[in-house]
N, C-alpha and C. Protein backbone atom coordinates (compact mmCIF):
# COMPACT_ATOMS: atom_id res chain seq x y z
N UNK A 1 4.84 16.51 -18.81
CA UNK A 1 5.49 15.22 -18.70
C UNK A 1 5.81 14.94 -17.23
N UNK A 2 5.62 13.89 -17.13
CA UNK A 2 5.79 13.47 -15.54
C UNK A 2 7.44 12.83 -14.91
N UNK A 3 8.14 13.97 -13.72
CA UNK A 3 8.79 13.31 -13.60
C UNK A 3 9.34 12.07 -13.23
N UNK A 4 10.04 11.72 -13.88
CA UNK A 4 10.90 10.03 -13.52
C UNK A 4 10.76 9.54 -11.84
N UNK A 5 10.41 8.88 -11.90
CA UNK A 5 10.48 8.18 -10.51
C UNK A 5 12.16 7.87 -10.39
N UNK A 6 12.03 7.81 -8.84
CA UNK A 6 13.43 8.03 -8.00
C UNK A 6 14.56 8.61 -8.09
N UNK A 7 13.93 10.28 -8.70
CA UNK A 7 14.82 11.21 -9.11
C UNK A 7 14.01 12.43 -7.41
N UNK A 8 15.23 13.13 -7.64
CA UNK A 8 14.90 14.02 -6.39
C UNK A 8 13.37 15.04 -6.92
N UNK A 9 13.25 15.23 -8.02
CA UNK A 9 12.35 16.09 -8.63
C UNK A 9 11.03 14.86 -8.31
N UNK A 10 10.91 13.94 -8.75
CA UNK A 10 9.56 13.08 -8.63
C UNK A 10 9.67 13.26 -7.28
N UNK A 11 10.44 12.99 -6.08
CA UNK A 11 9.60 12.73 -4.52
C UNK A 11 9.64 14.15 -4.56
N UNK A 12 9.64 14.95 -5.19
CA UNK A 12 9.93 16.79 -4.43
C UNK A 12 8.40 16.52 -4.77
N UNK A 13 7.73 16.11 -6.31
CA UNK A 13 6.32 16.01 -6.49
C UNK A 13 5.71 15.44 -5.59
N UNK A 14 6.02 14.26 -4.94
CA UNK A 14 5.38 13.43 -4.62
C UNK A 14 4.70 14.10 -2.94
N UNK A 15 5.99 14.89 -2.64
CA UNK A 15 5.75 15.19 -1.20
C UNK A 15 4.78 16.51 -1.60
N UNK A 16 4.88 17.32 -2.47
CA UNK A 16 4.05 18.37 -2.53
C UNK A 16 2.67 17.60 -2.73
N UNK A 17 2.65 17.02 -3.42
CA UNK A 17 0.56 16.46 -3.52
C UNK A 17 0.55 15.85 -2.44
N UNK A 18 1.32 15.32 -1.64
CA UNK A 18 0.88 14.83 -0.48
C UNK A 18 0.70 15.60 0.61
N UNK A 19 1.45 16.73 0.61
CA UNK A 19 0.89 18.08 1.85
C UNK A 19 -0.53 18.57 1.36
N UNK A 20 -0.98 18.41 -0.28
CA UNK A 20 -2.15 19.29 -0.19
C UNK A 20 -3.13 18.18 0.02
N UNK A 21 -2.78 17.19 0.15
CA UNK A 21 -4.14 15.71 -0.20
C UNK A 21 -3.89 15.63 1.82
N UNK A 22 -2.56 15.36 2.31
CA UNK A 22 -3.41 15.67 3.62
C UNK A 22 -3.34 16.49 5.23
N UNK A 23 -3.93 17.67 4.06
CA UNK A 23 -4.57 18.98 4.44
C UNK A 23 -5.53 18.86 5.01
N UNK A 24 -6.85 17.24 4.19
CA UNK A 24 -7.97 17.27 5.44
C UNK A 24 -7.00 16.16 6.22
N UNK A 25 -7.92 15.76 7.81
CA UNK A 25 -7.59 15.08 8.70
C UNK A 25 -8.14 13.70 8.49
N UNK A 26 -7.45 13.20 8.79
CA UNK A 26 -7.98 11.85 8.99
C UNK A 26 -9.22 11.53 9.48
N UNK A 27 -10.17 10.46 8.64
CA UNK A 27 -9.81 8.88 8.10
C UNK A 27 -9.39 9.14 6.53
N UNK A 28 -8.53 8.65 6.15
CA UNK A 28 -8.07 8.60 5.00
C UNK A 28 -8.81 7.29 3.93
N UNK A 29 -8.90 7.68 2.96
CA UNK A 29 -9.32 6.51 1.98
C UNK A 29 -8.67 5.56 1.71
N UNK A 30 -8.56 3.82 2.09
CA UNK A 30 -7.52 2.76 1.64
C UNK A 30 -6.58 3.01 0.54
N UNK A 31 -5.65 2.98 0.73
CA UNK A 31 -4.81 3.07 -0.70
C UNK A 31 -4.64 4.67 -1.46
N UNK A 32 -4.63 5.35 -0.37
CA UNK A 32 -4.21 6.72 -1.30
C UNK A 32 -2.57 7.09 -0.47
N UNK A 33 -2.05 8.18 -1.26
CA UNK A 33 -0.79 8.36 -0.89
C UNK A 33 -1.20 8.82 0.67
N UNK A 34 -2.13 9.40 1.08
CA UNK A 34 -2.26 10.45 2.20
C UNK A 34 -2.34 9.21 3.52
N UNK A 35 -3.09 7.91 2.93
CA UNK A 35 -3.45 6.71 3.83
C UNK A 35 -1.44 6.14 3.83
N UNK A 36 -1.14 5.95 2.71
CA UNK A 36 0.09 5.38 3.04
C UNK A 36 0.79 5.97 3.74
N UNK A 37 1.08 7.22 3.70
CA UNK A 37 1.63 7.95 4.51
C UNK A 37 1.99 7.48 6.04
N UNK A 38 0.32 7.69 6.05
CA UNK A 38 -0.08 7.63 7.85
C UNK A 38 0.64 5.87 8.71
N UNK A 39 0.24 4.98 7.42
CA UNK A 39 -0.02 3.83 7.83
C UNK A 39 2.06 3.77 8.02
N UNK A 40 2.78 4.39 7.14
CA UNK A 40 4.11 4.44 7.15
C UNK A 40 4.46 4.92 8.67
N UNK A 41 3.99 5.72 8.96
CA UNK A 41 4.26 6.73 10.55
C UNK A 41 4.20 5.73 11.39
N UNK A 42 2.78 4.89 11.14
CA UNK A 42 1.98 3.79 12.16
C UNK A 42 2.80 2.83 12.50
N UNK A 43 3.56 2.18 11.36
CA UNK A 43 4.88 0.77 11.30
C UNK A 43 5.91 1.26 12.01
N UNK A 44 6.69 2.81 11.90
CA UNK A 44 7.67 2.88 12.25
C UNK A 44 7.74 3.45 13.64
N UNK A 45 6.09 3.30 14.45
CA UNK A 45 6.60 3.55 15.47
C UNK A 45 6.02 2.17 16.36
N UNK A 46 5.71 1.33 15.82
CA UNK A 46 5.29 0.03 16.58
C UNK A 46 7.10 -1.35 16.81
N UNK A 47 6.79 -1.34 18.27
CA UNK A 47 8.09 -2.01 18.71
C UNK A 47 7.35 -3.67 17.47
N UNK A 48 5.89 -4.06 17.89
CA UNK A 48 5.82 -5.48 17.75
C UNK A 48 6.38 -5.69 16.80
N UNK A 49 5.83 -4.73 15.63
CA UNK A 49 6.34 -5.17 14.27
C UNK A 49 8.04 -5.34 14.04
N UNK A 50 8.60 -3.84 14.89
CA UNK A 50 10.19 -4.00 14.46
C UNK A 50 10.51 -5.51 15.04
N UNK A 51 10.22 -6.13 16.42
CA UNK A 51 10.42 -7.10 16.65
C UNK A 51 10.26 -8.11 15.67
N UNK A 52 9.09 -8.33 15.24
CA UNK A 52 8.71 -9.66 14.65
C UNK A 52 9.15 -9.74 12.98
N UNK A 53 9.81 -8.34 12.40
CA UNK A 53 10.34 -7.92 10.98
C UNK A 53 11.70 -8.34 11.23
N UNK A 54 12.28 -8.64 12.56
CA UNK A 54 14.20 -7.89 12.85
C UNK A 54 14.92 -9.18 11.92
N UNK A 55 14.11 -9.70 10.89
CA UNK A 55 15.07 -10.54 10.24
C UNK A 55 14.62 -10.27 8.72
N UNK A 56 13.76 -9.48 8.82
CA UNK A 56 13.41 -9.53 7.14
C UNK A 56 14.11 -8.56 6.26
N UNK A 57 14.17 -8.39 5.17
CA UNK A 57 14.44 -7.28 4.45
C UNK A 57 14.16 -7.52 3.09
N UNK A 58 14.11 -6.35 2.52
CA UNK A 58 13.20 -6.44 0.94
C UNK A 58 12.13 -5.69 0.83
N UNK A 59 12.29 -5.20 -0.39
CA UNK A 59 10.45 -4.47 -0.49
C UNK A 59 9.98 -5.12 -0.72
N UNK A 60 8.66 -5.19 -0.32
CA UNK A 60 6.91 -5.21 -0.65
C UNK A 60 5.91 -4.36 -1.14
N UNK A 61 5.36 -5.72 -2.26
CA UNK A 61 4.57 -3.92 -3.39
C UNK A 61 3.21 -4.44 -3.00
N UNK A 62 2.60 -4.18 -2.86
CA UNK A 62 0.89 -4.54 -2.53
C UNK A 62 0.18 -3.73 -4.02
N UNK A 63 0.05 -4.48 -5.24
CA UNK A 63 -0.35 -4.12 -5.99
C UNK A 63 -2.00 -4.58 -5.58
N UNK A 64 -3.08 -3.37 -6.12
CA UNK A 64 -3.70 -3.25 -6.12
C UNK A 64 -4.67 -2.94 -7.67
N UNK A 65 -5.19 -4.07 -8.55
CA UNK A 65 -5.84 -3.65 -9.56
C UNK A 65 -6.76 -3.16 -10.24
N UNK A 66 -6.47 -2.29 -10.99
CA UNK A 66 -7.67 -1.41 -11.13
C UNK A 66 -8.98 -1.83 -11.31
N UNK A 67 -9.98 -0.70 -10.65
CA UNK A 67 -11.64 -1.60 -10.53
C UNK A 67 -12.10 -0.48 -10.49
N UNK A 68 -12.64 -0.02 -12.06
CA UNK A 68 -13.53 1.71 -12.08
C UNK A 68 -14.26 1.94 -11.43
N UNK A 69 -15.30 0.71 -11.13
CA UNK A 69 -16.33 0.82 -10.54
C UNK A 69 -16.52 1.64 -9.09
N UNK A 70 -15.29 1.77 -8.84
CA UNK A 70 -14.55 2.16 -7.11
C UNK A 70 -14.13 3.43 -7.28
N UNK A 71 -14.20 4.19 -8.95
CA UNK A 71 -12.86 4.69 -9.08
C UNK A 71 -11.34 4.64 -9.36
N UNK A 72 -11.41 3.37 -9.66
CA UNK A 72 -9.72 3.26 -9.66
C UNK A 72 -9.29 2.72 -10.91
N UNK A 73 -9.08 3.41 -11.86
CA UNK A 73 -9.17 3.70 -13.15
C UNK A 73 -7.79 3.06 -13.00
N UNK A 74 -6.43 2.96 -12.30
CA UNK A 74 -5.22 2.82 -12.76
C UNK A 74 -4.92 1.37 -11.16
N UNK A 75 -4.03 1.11 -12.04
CA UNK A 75 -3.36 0.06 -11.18
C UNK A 75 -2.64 1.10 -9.96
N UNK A 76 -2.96 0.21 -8.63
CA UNK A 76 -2.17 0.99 -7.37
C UNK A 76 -0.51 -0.28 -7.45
N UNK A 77 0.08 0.63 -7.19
CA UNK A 77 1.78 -0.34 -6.64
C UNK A 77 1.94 0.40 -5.31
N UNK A 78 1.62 -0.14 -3.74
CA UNK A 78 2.02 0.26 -2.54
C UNK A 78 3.72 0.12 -2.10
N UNK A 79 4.49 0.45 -2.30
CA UNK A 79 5.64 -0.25 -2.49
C UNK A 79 6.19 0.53 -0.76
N UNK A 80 6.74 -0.49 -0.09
CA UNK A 80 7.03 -0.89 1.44
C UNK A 80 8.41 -0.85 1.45
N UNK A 81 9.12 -0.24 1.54
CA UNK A 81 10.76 -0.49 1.63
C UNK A 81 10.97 -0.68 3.22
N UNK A 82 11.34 -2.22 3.15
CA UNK A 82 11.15 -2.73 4.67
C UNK A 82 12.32 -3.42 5.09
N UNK A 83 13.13 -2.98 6.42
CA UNK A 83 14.72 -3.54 6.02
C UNK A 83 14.88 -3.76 7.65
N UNK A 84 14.71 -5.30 8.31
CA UNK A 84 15.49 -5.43 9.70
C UNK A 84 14.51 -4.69 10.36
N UNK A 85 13.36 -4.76 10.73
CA UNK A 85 12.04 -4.38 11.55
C UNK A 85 11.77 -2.73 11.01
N UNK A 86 12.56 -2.19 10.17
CA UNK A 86 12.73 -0.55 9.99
C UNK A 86 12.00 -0.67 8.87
N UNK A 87 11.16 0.72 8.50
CA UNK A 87 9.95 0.46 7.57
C UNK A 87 10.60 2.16 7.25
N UNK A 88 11.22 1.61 5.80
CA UNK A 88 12.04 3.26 5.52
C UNK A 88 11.16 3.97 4.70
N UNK A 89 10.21 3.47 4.32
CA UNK A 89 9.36 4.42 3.67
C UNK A 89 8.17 3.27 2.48
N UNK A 90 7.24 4.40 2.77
CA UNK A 90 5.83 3.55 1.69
C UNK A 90 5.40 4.69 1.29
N UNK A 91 5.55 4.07 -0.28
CA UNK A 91 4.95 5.16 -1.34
C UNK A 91 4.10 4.17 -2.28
N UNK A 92 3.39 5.13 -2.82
CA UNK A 92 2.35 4.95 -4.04
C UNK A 92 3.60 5.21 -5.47
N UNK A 93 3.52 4.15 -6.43
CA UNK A 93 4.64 4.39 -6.92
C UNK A 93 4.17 3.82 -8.30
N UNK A 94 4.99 4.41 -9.89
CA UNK A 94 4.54 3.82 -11.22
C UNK A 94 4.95 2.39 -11.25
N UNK A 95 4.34 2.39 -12.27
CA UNK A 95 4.22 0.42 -12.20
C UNK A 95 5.31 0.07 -12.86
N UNK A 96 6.20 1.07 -13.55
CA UNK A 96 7.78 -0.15 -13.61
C UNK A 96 7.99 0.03 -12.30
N UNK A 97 8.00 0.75 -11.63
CA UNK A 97 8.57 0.72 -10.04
C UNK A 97 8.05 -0.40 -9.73
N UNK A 98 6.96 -0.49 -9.00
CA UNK A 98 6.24 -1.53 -8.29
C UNK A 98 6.52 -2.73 -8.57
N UNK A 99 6.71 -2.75 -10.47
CA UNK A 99 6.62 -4.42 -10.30
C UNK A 99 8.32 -4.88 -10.19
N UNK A 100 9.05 -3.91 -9.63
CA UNK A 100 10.68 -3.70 -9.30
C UNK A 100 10.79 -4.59 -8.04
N UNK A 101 9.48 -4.50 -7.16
CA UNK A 101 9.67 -4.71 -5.83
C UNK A 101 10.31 -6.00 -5.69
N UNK A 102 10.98 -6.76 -4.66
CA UNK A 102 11.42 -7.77 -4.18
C UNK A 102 10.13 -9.07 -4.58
N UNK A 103 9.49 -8.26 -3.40
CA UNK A 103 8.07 -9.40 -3.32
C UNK A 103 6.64 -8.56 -3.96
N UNK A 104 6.08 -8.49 -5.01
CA UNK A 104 5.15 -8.13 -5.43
C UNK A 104 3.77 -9.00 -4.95
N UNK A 105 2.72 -8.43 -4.23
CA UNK A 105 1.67 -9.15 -4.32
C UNK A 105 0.59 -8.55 -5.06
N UNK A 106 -0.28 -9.59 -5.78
CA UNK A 106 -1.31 -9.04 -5.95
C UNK A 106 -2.44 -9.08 -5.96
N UNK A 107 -3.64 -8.47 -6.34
CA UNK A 107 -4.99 -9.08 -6.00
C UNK A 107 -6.24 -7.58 -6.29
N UNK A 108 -6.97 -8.15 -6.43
CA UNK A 108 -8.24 -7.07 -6.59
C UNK A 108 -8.55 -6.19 -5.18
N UNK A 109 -9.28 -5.09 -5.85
CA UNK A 109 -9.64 -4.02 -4.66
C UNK A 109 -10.11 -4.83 -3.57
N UNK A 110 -11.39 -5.60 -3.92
CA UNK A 110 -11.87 -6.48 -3.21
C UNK A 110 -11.15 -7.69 -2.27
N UNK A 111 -10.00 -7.81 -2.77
CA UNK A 111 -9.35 -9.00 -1.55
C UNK A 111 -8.75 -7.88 -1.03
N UNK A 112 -7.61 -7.08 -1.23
CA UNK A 112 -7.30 -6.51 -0.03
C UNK A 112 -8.41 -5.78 0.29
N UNK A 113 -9.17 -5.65 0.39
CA UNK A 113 -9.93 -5.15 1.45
C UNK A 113 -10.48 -5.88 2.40
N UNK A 114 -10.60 -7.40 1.53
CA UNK A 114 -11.01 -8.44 2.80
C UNK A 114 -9.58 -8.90 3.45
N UNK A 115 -8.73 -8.52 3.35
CA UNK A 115 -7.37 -8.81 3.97
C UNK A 115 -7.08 -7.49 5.00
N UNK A 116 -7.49 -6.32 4.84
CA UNK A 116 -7.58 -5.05 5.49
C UNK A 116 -8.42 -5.65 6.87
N UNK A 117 -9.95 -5.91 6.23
CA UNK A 117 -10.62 -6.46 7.54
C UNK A 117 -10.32 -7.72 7.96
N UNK A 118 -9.29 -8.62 7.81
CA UNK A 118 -8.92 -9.27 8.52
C UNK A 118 -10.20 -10.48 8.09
N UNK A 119 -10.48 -10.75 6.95
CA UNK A 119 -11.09 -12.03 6.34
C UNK A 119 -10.29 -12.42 5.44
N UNK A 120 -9.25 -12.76 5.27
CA UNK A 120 -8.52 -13.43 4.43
C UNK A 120 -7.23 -12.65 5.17
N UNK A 121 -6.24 -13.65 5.79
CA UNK A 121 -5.11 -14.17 5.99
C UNK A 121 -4.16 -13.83 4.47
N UNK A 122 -3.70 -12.76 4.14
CA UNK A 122 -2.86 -13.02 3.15
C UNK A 122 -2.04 -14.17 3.03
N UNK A 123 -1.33 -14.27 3.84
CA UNK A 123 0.07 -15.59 3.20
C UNK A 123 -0.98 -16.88 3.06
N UNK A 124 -2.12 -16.90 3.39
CA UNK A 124 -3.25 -18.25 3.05
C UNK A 124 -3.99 -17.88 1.90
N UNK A 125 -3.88 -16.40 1.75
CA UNK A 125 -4.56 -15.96 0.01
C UNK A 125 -3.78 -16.17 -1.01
N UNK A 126 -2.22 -15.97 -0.78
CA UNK A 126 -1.19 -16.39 -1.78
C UNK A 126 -0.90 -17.79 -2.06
N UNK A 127 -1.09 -18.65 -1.30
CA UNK A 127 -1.63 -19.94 -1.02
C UNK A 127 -2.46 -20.45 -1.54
N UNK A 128 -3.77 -19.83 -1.49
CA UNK A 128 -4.77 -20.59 -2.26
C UNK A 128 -4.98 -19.85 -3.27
N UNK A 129 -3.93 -18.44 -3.66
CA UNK A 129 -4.19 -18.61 -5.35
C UNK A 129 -5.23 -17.30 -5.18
N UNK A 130 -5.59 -16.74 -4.07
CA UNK A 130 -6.25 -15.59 -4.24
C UNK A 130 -6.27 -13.97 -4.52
N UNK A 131 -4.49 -14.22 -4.16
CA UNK A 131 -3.47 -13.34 -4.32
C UNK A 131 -2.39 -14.21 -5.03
N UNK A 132 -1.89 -13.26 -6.10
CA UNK A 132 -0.92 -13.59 -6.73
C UNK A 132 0.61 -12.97 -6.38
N UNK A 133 1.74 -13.81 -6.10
CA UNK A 133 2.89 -13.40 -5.56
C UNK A 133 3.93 -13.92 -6.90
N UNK A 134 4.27 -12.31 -6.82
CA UNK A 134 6.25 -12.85 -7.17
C UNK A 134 7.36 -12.65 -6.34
N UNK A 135 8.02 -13.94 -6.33
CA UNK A 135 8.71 -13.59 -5.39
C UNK A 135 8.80 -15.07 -4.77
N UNK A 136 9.24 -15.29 -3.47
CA UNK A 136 9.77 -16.52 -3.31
C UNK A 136 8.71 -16.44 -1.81
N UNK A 137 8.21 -17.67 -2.08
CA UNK A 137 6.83 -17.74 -1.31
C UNK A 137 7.60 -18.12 0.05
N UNK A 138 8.67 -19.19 0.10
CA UNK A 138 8.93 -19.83 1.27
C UNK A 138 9.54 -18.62 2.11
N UNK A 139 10.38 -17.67 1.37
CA UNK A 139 10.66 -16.00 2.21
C UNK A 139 9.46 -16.00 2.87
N UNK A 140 8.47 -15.47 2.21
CA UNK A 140 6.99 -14.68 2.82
C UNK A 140 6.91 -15.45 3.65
N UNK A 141 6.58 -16.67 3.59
CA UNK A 141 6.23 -17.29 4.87
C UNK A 141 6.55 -17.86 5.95
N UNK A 142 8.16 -17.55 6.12
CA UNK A 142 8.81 -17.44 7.67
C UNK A 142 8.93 -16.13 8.35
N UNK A 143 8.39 -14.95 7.20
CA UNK A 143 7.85 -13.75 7.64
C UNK A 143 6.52 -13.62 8.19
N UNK A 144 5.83 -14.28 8.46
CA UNK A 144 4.12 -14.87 8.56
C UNK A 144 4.15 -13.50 9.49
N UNK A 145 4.83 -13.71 10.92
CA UNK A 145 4.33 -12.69 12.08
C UNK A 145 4.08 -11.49 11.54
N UNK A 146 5.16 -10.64 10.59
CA UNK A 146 6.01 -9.69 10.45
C UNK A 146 4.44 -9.12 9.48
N UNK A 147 3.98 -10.20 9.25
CA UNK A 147 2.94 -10.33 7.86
C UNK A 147 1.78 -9.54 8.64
N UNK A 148 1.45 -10.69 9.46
CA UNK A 148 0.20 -10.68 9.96
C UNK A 148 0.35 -9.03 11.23
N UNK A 149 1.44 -8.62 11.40
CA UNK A 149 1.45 -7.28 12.43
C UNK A 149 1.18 -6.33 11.20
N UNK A 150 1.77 -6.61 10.15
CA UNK A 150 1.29 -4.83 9.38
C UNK A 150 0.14 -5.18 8.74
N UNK A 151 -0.72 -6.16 8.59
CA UNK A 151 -2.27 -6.37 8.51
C UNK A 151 -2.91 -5.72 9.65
N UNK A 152 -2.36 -5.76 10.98
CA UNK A 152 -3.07 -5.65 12.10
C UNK A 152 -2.90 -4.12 12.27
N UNK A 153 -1.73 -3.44 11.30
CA UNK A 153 -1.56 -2.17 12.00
C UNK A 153 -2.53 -1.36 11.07
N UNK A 154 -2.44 -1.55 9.45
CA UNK A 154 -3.54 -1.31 8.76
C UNK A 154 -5.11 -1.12 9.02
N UNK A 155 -5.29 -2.02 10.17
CA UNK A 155 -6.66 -1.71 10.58
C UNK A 155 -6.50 -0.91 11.78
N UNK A 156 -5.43 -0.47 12.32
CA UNK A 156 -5.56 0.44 13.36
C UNK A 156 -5.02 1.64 12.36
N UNK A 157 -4.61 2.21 11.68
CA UNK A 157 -4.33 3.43 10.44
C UNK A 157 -5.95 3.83 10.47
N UNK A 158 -6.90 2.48 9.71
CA UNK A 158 -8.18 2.75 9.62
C UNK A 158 -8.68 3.44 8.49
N UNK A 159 -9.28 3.95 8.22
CA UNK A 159 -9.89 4.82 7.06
C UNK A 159 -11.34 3.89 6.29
N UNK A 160 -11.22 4.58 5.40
CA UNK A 160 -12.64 3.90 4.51
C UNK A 160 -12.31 3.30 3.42
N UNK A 161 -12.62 1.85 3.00
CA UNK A 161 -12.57 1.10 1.99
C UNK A 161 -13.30 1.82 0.57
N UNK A 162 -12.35 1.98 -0.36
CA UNK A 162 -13.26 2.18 -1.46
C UNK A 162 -14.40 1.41 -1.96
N UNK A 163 -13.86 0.15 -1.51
CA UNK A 163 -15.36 -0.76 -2.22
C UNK A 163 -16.84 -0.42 -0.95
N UNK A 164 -16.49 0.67 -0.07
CA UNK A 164 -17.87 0.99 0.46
C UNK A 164 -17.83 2.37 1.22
N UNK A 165 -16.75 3.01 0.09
CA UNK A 165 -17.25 4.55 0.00
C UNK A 165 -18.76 4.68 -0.51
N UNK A 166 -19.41 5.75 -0.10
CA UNK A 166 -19.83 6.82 -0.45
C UNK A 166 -19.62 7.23 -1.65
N UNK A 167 -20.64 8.22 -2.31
CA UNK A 167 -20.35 9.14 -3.96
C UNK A 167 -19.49 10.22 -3.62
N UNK A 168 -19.38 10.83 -2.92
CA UNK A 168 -18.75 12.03 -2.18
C UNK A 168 -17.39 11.09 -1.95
N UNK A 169 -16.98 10.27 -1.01
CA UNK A 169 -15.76 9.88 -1.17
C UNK A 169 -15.08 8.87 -2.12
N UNK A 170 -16.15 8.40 -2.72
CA UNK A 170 -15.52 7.66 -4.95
C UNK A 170 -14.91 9.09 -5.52
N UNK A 171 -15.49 10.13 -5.35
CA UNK A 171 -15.06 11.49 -6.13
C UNK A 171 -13.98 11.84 -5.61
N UNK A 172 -13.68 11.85 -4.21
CA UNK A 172 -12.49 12.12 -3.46
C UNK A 172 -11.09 11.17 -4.15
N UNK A 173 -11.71 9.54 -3.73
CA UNK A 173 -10.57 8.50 -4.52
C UNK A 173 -10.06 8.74 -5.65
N UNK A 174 -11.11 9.01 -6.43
CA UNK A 174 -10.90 9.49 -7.64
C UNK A 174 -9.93 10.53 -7.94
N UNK A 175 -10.14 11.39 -7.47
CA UNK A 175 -9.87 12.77 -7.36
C UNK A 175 -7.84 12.36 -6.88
N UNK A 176 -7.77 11.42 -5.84
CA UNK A 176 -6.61 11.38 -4.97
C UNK A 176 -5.89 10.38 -6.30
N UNK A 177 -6.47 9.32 -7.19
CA UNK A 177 -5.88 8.61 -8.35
C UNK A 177 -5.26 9.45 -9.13
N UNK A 178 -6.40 10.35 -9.56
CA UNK A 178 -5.77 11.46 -10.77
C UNK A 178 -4.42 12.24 -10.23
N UNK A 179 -3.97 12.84 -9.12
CA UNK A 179 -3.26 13.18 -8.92
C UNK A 179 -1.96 12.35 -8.77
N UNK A 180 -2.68 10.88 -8.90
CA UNK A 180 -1.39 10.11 -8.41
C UNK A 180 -0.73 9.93 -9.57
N UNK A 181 -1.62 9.79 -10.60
CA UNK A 181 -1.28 9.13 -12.59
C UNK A 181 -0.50 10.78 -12.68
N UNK A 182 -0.75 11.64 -12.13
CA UNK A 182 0.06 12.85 -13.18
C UNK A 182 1.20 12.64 -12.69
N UNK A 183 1.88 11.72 -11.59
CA UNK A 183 3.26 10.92 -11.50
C UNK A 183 3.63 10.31 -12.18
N UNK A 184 2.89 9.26 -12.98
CA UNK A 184 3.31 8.37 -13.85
C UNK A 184 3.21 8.63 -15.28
């Protein structure tokens, strides 16, 4: 049985699969705990973002829906606990969690990944309906900067998109999902 999320026993799990998942080195696969990780390190040490965040606060879940075809047998919840430019932590988290978040977005493997590479403008994808948001749109979008810097830092994190992995790294994704569901 899997422990409860936001009990000291689930992150004691959470941090142990994450020392053995990253054991290899980086580039990490989009959307695994080992990528969030990194991309968490990446936010909290960039001044632009604390600058251009120093008024926001609230989590952000970057739901991500499942698409086998990729491997991704289960819904991802990225959940961002983001408070006054300070980025206290991003985890891969179960989906009552996720859909807990403040601001939930969502969308297929395929848009965030075209939002990763910087072809689709999220707060213009939630906009036109390409991403789905809960949450109070007019917030998100006096956050636009705050938006558009952890898009920008995401592509400096870097790693490999599942929608153009490799068979060797679908098995890996795969491999990094299953460990994530024996959380949930």
């Amino acid at each position: 049985m899997a422990p409860t999320y936001g009990t000291d026993e689930w992150e004691s799990e959470y941090q142990a699969m994450l020392a053995r998942r990253t054991a290899k080195e980086p580039p990490y696969i989009y959307f695994t705990p080992e990528w969030a990780s990194l991309y968490e390190k990446v936010i909290q040490g960039d001044a632009d973002y604390k600058d251009a965040a120093k008024t926001w606060e609230g989590t952000v879940v970057l739901h991500v829906e499942a698409t086998p075809e990729f491997g991704l047998d289960i819904d991802i919840y990225v959940f961002m606990d983001l408070w006054h430019g300070d980025c206290r932590s991003i985890r891969l988290v179960p989906p009552e969690a996720g859909e807990a978040g403040d601001f939930v977005i969502s969308g297929s493997l395929e848009r965030w990944t075209q939002v990763a590479k910087k072809e689709l403008d999220s707060t213009k994808g939630m906009m036109q309906g390409k991403l789905k948001l809960k949450g109070d749109l007019p917030t998100i979008v006096r956050a636009v900067r705050a938006s558009q810097r952890l898009t920008d830092l995401s592509a400096d994190v870097g790693g490999v998109f599942p929608t153009e992995a490799n068979e060797e790294q679908k098995a890996e994704f795969k491999a990094s999902m299953d460990d994530l569901a024996s959380l949930y």
